[in-house]
PDB file of N, CA and C in Angstrom:
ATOM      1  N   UNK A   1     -26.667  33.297 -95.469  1.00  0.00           N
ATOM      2  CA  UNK A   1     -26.406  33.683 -94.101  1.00  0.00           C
ATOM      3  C   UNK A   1     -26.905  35.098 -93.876  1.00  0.00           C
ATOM      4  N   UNK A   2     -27.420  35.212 -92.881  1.00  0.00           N
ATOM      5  CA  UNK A   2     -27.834  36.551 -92.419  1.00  0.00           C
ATOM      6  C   UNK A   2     -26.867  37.546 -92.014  1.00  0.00           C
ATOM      7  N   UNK A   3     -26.696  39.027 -91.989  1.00  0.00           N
ATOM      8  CA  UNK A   3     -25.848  39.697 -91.364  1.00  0.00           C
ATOM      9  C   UNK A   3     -25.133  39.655 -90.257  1.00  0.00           C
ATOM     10  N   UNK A   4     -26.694  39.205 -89.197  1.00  0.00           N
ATOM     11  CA  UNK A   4     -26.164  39.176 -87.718  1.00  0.00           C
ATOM     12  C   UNK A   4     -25.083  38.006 -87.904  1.00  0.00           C
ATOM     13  N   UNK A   5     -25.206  36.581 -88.054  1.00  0.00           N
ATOM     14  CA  UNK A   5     -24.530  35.619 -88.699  1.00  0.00           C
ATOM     15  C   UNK A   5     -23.525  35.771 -88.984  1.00  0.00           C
ATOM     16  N   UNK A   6     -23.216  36.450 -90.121  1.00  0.00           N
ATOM     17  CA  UNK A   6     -21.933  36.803 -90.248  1.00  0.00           C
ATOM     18  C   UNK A   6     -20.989  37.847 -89.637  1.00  0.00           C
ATOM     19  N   UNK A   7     -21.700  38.810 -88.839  1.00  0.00           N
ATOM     20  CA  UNK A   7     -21.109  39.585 -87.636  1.00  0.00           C
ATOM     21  C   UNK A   7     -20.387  38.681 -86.691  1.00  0.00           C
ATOM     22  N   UNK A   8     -21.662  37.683 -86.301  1.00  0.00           N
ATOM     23  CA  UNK A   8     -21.019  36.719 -85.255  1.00  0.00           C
ATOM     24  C   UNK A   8     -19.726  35.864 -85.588  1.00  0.00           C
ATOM     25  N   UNK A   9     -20.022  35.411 -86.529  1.00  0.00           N
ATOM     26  CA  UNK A   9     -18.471  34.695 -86.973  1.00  0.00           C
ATOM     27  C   UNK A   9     -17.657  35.027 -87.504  1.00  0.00           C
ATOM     28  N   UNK A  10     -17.795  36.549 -87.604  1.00  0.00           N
ATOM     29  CA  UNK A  10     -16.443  37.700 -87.581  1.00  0.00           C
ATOM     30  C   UNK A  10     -15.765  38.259 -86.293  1.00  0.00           C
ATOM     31  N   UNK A  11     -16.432  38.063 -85.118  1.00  0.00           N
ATOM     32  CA  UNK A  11     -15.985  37.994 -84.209  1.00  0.00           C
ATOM     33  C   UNK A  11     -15.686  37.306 -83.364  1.00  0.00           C
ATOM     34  N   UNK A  12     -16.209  35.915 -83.833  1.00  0.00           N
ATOM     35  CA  UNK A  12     -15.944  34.606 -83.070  1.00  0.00           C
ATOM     36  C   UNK A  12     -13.551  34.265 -84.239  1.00  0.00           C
ATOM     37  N   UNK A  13     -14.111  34.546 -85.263  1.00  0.00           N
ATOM     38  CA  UNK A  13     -12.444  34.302 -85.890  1.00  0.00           C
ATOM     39  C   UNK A  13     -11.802  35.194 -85.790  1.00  0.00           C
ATOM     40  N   UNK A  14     -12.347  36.580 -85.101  1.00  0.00           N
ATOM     41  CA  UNK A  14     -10.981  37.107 -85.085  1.00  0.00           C
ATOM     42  C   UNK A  14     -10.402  36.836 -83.350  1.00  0.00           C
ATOM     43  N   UNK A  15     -11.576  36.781 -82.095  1.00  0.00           N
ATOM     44  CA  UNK A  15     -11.285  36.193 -81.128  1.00  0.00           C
ATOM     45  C   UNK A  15     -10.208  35.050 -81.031  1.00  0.00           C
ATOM     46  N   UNK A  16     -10.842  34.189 -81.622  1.00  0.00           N
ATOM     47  CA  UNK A  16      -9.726  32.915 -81.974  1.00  0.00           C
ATOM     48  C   UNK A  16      -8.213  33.199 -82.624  1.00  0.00           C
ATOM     49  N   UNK A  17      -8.179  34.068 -83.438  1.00  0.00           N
ATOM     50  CA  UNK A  17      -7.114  34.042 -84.251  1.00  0.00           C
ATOM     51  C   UNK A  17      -6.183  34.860 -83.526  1.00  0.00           C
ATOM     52  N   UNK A  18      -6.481  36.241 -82.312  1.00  0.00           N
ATOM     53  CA  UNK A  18      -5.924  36.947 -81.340  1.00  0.00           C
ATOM     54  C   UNK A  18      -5.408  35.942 -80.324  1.00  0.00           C
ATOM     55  N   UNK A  19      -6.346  35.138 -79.703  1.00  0.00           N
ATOM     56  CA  UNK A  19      -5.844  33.975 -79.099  1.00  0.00           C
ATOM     57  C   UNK A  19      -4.937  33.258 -79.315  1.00  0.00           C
ATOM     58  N   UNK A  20      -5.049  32.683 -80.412  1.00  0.00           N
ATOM     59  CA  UNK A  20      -3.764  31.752 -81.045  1.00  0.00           C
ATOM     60  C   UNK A  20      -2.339  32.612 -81.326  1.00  0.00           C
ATOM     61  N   UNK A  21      -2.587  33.487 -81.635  1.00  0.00           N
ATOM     62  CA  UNK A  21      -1.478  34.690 -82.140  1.00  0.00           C
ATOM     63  C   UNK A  21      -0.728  34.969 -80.419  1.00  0.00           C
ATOM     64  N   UNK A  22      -1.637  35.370 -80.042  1.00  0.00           N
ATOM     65  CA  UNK A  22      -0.992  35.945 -78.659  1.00  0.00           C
ATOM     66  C   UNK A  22      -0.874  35.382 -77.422  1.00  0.00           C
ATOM     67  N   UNK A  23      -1.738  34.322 -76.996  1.00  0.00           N
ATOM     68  CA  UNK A  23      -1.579  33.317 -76.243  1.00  0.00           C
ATOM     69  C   UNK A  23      -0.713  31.847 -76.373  1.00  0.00           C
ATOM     70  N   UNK A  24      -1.318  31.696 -77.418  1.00  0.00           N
ATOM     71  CA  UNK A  24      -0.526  30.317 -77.751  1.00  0.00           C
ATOM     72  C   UNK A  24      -1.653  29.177 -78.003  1.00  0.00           C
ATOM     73  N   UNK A  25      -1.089  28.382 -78.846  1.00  0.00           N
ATOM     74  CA  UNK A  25      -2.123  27.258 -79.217  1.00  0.00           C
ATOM     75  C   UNK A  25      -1.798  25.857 -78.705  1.00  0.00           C
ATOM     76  N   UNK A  26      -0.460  25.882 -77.772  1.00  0.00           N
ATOM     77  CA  UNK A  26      -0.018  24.683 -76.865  1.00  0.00           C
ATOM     78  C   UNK A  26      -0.790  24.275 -76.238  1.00  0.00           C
ATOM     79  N   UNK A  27      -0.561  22.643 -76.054  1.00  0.00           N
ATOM     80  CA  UNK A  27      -1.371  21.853 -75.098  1.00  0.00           C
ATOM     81  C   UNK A  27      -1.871  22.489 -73.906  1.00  0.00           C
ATOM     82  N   UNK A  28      -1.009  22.772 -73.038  1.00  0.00           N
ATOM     83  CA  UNK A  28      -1.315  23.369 -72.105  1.00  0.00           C
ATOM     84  C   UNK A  28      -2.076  24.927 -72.079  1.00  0.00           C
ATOM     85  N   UNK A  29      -2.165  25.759 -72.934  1.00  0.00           N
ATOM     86  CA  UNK A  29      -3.001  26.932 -73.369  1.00  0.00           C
ATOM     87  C   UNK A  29      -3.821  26.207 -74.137  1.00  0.00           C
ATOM     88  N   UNK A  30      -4.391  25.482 -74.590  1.00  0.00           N
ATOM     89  CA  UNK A  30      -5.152  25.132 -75.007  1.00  0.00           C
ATOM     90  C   UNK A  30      -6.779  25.226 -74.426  1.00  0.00           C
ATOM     91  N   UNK A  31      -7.385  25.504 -73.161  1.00  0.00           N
ATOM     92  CA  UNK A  31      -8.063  25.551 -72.816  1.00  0.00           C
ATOM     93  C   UNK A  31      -9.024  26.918 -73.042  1.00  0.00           C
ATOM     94  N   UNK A  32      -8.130  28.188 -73.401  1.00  0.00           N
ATOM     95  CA  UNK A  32      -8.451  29.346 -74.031  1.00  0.00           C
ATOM     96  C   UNK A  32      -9.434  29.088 -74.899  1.00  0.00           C
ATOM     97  N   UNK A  33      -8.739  28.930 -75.890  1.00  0.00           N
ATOM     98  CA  UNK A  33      -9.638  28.588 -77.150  1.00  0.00           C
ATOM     99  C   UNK A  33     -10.893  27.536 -77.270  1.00  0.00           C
ATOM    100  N   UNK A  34     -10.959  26.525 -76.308  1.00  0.00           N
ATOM    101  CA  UNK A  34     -11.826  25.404 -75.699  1.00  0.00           C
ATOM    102  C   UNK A  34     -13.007  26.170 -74.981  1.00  0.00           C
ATOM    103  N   UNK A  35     -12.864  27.301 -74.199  1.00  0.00           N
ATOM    104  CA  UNK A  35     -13.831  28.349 -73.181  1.00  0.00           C
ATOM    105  C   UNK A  35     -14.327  28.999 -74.377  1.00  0.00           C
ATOM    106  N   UNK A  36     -13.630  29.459 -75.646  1.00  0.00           N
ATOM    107  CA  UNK A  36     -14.126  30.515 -76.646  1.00  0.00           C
ATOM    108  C   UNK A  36     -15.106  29.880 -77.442  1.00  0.00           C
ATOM    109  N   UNK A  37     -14.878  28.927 -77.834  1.00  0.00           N
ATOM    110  CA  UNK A  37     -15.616  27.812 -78.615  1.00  0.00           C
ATOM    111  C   UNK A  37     -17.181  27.644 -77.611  1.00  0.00           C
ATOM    112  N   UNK A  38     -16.634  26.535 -76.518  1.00  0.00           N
ATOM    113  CA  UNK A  38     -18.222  26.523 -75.980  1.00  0.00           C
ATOM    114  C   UNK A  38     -18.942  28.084 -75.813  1.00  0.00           C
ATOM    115  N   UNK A  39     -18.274  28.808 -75.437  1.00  0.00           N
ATOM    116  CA  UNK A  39     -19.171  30.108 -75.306  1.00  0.00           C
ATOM    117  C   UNK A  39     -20.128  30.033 -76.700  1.00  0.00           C
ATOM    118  N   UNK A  40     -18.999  30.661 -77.559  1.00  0.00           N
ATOM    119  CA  UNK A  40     -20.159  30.991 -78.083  1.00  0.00           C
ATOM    120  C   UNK A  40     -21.036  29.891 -78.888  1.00  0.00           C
ATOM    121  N   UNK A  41     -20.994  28.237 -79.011  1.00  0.00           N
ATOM    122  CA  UNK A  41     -22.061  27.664 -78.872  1.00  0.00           C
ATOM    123  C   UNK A  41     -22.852  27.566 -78.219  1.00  0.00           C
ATOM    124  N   UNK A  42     -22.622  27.521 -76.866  1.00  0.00           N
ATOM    125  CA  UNK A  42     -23.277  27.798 -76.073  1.00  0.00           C
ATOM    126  C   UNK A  42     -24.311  28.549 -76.530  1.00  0.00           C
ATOM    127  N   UNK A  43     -24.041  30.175 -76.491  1.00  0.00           N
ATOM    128  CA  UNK A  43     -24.961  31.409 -76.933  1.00  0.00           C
ATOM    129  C   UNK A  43     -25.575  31.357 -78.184  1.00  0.00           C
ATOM    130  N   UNK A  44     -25.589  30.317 -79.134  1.00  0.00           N
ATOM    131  CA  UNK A  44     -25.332  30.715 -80.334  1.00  0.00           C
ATOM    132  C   UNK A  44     -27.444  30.149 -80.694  1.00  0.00           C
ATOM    133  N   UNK A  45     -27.707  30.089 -79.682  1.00  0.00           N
ATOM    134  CA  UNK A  45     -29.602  29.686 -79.565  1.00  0.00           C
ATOM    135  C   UNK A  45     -30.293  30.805 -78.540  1.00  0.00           C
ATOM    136  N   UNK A  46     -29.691  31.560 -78.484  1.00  0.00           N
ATOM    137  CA  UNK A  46     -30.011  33.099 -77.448  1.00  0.00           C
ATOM    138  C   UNK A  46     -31.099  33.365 -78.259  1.00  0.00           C
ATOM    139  N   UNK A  47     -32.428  33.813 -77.584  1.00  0.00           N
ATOM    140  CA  UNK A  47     -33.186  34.865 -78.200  1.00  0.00           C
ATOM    141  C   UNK A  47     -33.121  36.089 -77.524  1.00  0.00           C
ATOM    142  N   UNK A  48     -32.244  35.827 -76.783  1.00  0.00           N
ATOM    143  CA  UNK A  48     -32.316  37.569 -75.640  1.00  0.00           C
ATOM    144  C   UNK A  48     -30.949  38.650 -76.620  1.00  0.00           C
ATOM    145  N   UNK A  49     -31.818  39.188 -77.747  1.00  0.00           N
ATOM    146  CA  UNK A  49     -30.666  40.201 -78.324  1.00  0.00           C
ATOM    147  C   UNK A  49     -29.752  40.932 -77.795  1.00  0.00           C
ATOM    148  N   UNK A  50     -30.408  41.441 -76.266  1.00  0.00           N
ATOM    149  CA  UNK A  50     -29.255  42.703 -75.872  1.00  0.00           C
ATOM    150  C   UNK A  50     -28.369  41.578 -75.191  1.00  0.00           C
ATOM    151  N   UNK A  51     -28.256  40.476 -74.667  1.00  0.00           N
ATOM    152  CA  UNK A  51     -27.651  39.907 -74.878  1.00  0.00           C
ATOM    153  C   UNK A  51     -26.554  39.466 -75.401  1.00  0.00           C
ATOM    154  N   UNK A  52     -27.169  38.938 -76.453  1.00  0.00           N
ATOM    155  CA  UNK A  52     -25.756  38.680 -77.454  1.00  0.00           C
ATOM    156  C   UNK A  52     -25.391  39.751 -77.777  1.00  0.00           C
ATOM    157  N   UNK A  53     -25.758  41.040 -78.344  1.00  0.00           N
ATOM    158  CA  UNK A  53     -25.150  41.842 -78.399  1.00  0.00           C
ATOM    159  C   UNK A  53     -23.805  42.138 -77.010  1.00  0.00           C
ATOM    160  N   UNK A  54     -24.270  42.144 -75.908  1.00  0.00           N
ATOM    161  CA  UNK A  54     -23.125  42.405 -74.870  1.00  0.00           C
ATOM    162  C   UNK A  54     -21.981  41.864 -75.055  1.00  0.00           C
ATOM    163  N   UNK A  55     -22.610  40.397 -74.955  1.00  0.00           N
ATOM    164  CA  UNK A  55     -21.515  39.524 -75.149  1.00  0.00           C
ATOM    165  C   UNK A  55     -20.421  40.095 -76.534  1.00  0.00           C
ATOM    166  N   UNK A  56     -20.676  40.070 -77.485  1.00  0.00           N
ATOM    167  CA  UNK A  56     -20.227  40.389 -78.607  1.00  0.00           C
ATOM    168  C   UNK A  56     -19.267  41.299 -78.698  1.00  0.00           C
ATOM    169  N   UNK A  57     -19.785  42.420 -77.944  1.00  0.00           N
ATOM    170  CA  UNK A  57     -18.955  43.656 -77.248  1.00  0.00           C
ATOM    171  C   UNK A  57     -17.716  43.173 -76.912  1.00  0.00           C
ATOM    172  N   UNK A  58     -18.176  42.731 -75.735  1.00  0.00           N
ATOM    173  CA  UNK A  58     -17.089  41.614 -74.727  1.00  0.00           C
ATOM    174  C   UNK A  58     -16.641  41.234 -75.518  1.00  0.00           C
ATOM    175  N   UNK A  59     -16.649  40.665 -76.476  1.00  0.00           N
ATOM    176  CA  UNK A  59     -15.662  39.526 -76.980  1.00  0.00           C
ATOM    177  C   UNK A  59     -15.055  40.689 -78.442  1.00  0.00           C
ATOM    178  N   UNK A  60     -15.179  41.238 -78.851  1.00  0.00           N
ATOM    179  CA  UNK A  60     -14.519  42.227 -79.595  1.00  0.00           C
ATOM    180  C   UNK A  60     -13.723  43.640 -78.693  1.00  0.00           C
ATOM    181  N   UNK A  61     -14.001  43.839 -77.522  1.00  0.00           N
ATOM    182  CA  UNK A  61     -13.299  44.621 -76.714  1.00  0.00           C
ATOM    183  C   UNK A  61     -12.095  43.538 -76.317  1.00  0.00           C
ATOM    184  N   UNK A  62     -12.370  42.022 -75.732  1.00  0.00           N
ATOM    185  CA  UNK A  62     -11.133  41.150 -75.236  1.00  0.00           C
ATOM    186  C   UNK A  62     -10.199  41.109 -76.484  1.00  0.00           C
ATOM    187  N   UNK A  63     -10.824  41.220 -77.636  1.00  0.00           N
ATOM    188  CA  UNK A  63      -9.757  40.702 -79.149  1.00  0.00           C
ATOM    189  C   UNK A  63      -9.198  42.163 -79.132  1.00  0.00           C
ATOM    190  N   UNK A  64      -9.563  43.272 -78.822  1.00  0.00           N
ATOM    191  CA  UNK A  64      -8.702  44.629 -79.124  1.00  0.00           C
ATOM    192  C   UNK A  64      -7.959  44.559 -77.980  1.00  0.00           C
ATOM    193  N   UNK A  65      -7.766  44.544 -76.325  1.00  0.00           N
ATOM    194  CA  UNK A  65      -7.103  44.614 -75.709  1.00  0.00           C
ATOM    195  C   UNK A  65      -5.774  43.325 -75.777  1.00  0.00           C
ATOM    196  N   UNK A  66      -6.207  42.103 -76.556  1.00  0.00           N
ATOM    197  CA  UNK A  66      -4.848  40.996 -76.576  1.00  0.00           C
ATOM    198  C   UNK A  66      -4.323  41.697 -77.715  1.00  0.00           C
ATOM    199  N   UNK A  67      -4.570  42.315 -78.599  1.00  0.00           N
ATOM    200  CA  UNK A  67      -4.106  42.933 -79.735  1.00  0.00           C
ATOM    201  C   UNK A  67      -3.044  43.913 -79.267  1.00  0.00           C
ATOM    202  N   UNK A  68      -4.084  45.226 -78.284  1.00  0.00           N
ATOM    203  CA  UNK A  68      -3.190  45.860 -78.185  1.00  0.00           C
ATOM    204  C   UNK A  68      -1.920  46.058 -76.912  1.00  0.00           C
ATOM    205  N   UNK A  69      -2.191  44.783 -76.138  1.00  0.00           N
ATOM    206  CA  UNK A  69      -1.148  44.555 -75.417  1.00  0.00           C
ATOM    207  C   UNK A  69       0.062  44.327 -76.038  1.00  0.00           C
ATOM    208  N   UNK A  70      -0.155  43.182 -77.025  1.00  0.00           N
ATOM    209  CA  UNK A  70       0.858  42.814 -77.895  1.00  0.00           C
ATOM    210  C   UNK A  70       1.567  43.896 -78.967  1.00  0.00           C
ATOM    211  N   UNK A  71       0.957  44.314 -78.856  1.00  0.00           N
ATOM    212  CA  UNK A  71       1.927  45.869 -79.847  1.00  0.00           C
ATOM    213  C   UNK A  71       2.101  46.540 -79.078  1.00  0.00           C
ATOM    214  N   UNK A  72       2.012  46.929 -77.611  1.00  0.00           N
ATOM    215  CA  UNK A  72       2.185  47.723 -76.766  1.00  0.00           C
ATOM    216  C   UNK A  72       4.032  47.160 -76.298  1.00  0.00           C
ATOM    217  N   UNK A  73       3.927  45.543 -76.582  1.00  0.00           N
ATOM    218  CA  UNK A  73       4.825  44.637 -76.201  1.00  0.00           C
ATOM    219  C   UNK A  73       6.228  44.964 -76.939  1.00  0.00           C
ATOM    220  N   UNK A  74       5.624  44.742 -78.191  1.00  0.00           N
ATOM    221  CA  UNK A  74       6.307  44.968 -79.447  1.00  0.00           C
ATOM    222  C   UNK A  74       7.332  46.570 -79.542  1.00  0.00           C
ATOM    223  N   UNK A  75       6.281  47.414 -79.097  1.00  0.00           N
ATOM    224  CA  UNK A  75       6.645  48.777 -79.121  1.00  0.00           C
ATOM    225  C   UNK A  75       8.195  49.038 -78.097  1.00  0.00           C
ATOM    226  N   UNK A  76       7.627  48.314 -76.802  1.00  0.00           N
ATOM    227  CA  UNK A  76       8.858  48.391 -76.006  1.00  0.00           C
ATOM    228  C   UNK A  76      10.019  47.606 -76.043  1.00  0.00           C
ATOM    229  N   UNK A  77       9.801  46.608 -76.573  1.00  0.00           N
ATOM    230  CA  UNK A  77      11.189  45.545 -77.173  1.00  0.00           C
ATOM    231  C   UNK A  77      11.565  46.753 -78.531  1.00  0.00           C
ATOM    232  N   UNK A  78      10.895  47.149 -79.162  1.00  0.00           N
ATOM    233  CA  UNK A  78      11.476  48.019 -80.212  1.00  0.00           C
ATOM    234  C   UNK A  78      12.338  49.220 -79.900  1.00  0.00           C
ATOM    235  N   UNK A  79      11.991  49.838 -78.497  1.00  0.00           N
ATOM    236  CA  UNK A  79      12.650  50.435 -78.019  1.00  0.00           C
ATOM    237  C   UNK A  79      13.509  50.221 -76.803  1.00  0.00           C
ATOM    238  N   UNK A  80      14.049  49.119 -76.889  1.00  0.00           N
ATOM    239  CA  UNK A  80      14.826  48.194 -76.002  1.00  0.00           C
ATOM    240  C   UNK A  80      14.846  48.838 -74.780  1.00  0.00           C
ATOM    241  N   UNK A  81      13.315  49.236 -74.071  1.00  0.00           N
ATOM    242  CA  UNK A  81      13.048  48.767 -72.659  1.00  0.00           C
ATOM    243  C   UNK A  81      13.053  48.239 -71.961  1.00  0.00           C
ATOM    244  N   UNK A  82      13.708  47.919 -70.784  1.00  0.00           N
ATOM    245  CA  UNK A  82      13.977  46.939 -69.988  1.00  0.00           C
ATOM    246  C   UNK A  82      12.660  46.124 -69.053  1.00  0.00           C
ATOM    247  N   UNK A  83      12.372  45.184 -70.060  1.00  0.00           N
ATOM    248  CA  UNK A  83      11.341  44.259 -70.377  1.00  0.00           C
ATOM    249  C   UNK A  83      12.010  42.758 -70.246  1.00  0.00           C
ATOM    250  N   UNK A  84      11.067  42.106 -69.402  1.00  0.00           N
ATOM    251  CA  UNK A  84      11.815  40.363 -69.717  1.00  0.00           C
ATOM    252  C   UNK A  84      11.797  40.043 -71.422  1.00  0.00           C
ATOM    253  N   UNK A  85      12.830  39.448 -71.939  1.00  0.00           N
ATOM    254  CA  UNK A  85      12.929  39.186 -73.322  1.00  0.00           C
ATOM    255  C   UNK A  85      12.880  38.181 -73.350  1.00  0.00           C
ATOM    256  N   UNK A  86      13.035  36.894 -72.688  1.00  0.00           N
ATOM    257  CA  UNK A  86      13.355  35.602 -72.794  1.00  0.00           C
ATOM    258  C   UNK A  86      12.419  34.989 -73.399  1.00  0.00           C
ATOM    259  N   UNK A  87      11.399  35.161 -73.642  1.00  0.00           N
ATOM    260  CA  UNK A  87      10.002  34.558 -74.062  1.00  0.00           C
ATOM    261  C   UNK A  87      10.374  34.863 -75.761  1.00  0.00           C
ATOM    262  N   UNK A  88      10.460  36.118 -75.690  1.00  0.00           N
ATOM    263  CA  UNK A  88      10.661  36.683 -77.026  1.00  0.00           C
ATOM    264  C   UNK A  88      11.754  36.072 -77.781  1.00  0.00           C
ATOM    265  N   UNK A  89      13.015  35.898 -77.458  1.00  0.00           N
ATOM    266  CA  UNK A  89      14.042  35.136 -77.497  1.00  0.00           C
ATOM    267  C   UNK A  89      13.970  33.759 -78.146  1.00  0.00           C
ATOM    268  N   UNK A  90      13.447  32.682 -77.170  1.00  0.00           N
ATOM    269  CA  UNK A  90      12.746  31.837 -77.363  1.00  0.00           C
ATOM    270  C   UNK A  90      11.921  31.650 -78.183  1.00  0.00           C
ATOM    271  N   UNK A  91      11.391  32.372 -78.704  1.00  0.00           N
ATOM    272  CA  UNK A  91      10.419  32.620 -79.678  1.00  0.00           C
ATOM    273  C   UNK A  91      11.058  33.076 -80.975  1.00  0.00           C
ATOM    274  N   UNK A  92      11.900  33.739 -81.486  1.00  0.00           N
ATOM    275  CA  UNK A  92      13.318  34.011 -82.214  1.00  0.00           C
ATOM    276  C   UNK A  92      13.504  32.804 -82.283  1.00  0.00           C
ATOM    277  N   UNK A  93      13.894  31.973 -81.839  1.00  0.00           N
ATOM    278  CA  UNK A  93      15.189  31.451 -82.230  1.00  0.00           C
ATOM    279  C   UNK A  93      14.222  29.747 -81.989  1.00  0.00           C
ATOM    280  N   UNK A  94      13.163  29.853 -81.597  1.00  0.00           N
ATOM    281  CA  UNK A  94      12.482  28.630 -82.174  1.00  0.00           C
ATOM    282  C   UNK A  94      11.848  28.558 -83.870  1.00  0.00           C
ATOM    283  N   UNK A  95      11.639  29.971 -84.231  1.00  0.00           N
ATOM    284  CA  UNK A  95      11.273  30.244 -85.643  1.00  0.00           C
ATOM    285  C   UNK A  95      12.335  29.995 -86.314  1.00  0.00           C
ATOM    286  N   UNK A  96      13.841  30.458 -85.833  1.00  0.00           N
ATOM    287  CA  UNK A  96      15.150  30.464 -86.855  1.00  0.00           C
ATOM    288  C   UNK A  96      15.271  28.786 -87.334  1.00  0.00           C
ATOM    289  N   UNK A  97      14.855  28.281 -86.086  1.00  0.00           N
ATOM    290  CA  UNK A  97      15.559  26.384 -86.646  1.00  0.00           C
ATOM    291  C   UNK A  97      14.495  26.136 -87.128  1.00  0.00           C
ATOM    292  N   UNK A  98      12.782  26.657 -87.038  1.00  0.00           N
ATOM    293  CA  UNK A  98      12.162  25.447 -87.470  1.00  0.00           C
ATOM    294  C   UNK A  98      12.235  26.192 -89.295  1.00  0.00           C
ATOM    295  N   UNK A  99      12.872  27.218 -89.577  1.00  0.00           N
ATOM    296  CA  UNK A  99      12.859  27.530 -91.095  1.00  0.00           C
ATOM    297  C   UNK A  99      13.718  26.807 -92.076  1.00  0.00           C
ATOM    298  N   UNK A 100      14.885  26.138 -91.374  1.00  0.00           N
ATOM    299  CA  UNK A 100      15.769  25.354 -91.903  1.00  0.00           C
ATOM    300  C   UNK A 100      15.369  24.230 -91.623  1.00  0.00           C
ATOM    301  N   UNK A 101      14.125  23.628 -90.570  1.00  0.00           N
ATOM    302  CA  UNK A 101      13.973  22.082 -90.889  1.00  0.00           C
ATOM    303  C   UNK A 101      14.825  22.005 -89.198  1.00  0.00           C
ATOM    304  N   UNK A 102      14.895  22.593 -88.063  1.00  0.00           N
ATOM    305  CA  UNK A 102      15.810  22.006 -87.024  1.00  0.00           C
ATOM    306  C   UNK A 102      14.589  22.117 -85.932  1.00  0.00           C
ATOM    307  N   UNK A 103      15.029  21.649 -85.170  1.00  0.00           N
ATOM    308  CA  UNK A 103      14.422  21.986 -83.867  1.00  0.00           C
ATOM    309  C   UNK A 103      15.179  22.230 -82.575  1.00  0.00           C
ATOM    310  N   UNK A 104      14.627  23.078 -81.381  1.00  0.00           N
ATOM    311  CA  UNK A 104      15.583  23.273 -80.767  1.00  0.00           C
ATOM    312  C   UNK A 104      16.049  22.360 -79.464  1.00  0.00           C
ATOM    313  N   UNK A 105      17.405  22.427 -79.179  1.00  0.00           N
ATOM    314  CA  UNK A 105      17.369  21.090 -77.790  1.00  0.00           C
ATOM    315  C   UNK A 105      17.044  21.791 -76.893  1.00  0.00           C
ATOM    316  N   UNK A 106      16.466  20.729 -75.714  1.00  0.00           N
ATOM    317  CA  UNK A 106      15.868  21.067 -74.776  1.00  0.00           C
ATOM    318  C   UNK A 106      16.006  21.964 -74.140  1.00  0.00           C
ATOM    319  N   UNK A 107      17.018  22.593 -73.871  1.00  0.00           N
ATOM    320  CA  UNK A 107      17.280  23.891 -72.847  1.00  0.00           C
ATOM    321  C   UNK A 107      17.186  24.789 -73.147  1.00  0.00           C
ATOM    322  N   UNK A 108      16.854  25.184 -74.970  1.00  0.00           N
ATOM    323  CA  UNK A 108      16.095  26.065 -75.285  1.00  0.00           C
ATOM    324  C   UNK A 108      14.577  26.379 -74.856  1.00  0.00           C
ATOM    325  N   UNK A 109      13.705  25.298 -75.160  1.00  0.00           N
ATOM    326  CA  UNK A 109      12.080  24.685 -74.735  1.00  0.00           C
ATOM    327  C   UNK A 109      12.144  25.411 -73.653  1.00  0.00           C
ATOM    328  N   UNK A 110      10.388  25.949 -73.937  1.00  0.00           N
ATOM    329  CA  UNK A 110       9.990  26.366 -72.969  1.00  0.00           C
ATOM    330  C   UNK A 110       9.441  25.560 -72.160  1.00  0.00           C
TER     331      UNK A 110
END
């Protein structure tokens, strides 16, 4: 594999993996990761370098800003800012049952 090559699919997995981390990989979010994919097949027969380079940009500037929203997130639940928590919550306490093997009833579900 060539450098550029492996540049590209260092930024095509960490795109994806920010996505999944911070968006969600549910049916319904699912379309995220579906737009990330064709893109960059899509692009992935470009001979216009500055091009892909842009793009690339783009898509390593979008993976630092879902990054650093999410620790921006983190930071203020850490300092129990008055922030909606319920997501977060939900998110707690769907990890607590599925570690013992439970799942949660419905009125937990998001």
């Amino acid at each position: 594999m060539s450098s550029k090559t492996l540049q590209v699919s260092k930024v095509y997995r960490d795109l994806l993996k920010s996505v999944n981390k911070h968006i969600g990989k549910e049916g319904y979010k699912k379309h995220f990761g579906d737009y990330i994919t064709q893109e960059f097949r899509k692009n992935c027969n470009v001979l216009d370098q500055s091009s892909v380079q842009q793009k690339l940009k783009l898509a390593r500037d979008y993976t630092l800003l879902l990054n650093s929203v999410q620790h921006h997130k983190e930071l203020l639940f850490s300092h129990n800012i008055a922030v909606d928590r319920s997501d977060e919550m939900k998110k707690t306490l769907r990890k607590s049952a599925g570690s013992v093997g439970l799942q949660l009833p419905e009125v937990y579900q998001a």
